[in-house]
N, C-alpha and C. Protein backbone atom coordinates (compact mmCIF):
# COMPACT_ATOMS: atom_id res chain seq x y z
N UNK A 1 141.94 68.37 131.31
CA UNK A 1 141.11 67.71 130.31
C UNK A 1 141.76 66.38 129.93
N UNK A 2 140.75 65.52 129.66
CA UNK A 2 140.87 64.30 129.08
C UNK A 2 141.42 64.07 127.66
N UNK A 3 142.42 63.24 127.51
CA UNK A 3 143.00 63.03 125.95
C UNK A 3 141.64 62.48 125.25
N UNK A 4 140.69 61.76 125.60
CA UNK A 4 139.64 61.73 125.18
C UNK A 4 138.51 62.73 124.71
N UNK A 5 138.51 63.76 125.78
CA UNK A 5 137.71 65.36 125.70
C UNK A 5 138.24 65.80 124.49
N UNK A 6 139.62 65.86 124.56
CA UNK A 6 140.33 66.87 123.43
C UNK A 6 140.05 66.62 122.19
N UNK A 7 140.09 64.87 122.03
CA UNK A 7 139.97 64.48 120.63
C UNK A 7 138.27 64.59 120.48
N UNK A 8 137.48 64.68 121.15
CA UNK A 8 135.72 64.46 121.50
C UNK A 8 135.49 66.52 120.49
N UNK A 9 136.07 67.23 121.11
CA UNK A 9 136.41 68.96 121.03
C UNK A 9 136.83 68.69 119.63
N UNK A 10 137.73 68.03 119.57
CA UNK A 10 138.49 67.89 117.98
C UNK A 10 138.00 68.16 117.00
N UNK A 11 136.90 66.76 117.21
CA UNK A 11 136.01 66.34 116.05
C UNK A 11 134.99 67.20 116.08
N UNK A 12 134.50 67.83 116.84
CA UNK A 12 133.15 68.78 116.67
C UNK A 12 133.30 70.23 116.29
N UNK A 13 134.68 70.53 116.55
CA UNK A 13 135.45 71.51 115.75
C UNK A 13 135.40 70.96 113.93
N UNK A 14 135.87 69.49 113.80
CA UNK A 14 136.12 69.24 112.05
C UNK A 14 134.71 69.64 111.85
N UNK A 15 133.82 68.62 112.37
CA UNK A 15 132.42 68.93 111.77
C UNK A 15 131.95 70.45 111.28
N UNK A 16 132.42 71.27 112.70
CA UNK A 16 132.24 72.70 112.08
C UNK A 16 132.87 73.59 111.01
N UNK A 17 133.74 73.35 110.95
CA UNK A 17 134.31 73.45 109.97
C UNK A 17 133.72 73.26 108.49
N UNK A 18 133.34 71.68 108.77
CA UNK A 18 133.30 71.19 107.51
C UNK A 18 132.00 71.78 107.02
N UNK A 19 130.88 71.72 107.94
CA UNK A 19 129.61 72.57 108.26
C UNK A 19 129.56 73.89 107.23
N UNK A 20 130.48 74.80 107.70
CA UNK A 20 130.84 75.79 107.12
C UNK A 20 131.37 76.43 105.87
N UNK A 21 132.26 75.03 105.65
CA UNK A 21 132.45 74.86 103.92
C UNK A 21 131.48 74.76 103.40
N UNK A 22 130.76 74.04 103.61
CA UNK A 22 129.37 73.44 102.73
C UNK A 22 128.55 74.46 102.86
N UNK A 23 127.96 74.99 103.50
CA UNK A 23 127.33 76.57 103.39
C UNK A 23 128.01 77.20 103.00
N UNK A 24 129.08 77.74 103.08
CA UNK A 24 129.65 78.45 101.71
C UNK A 24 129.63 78.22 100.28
N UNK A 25 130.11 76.76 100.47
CA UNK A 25 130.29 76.24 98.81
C UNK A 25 128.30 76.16 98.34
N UNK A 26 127.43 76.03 99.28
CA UNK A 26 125.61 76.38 98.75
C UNK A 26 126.01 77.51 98.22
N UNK A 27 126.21 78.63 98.80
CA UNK A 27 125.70 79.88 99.08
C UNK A 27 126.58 80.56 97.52
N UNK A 28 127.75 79.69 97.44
CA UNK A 28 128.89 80.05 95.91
C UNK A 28 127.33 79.33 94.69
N UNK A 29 127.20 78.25 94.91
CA UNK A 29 126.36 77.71 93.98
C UNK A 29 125.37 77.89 93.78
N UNK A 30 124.78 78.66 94.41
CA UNK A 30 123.13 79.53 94.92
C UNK A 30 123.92 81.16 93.85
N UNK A 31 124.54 81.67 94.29
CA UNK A 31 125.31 82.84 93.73
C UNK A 31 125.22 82.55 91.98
N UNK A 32 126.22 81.14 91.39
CA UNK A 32 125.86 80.82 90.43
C UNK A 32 125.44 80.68 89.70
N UNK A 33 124.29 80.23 90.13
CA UNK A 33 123.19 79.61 89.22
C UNK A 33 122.46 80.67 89.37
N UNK A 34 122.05 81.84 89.62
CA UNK A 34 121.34 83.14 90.01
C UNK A 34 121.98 83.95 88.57
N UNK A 35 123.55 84.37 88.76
CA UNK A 35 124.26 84.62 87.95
C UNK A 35 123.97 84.04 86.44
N UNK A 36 123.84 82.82 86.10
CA UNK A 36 123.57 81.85 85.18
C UNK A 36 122.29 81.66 84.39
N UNK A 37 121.65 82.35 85.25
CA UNK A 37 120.12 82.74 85.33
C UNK A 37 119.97 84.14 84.43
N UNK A 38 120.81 85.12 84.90
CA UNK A 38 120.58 86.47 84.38
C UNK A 38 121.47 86.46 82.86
N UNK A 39 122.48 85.44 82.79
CA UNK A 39 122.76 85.31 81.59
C UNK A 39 122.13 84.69 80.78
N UNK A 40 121.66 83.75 80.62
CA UNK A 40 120.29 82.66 79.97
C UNK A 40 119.26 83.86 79.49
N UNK A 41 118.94 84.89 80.74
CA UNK A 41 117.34 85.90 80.28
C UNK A 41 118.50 86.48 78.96
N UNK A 42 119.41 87.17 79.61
CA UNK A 42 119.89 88.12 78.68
C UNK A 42 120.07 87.81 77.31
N UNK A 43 120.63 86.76 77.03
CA UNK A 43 120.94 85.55 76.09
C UNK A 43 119.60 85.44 75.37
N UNK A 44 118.52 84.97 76.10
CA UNK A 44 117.10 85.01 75.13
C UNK A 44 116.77 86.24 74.73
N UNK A 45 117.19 87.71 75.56
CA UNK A 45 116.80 89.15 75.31
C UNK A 45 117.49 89.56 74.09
N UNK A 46 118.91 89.15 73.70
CA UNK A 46 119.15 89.37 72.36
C UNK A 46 118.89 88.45 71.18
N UNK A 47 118.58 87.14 71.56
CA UNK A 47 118.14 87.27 70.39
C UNK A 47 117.16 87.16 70.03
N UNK A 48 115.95 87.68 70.66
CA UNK A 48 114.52 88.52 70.35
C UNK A 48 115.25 89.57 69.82
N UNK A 49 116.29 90.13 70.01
CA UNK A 49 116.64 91.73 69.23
C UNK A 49 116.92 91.41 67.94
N UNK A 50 117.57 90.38 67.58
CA UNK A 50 118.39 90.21 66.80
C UNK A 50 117.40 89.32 65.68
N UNK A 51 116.37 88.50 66.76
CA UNK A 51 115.13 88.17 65.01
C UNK A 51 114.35 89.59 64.61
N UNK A 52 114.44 89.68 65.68
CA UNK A 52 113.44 91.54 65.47
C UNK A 52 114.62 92.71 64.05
N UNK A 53 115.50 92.73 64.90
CA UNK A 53 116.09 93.26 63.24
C UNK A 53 116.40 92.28 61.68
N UNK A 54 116.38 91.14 62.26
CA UNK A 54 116.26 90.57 61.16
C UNK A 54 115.19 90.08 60.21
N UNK A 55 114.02 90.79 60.99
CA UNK A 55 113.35 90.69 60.72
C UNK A 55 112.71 92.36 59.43
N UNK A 56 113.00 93.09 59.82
CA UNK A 56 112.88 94.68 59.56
C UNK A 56 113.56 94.30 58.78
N UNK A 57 115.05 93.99 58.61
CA UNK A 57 115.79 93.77 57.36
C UNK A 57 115.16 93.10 56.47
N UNK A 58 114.70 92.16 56.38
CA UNK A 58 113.94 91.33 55.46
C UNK A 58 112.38 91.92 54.82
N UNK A 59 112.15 92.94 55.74
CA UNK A 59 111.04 93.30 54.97
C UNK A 59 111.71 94.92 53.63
N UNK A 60 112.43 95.36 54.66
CA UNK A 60 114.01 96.39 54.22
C UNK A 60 114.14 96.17 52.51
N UNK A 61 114.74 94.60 52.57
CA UNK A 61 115.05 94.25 51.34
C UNK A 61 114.41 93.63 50.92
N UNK A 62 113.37 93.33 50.55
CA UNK A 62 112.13 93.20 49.71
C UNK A 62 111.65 94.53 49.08
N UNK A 63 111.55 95.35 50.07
CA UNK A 63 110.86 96.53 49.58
C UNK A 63 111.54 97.18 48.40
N UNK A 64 113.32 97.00 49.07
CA UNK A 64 114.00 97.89 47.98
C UNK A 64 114.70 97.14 47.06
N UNK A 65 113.48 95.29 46.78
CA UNK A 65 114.35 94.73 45.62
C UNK A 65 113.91 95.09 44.24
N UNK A 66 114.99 95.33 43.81
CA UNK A 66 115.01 95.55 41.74
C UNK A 66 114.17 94.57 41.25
């Protein structure tokens, strides 16, 4: 092989490589934001819980004000 071939092989090896990072590092940031996603719902799911009892409370203490 050619010192030319080798370095030609070289570089199409970096590319793959580099190829491969970058679909990983999607696939981490796809993972993420999915993740980020189910915390945000959950996050809005309590505190619908949390006006919802504060809400019961407030009618709670009305009822049983002096």
């Amino acid at each position: 092989m050619r010192e030319s071939d080798l370095l030609c092989a070289a570089s199409h090896l970096s590319n793959a490589a580099d190829n491969l990072r970058a679909i990983g590092l999607c696939s981490l940031a796809d993972e993420i934001e999915a993740f980020i996603a189910l915390l945000d719902a959950e996050i809005a799911r309590l505190k619908g819980a949390i006006s919802s009892k504060q809400g019961s409370r407030n009618v709670a203490d009305q009822f049983f004000k002096k």
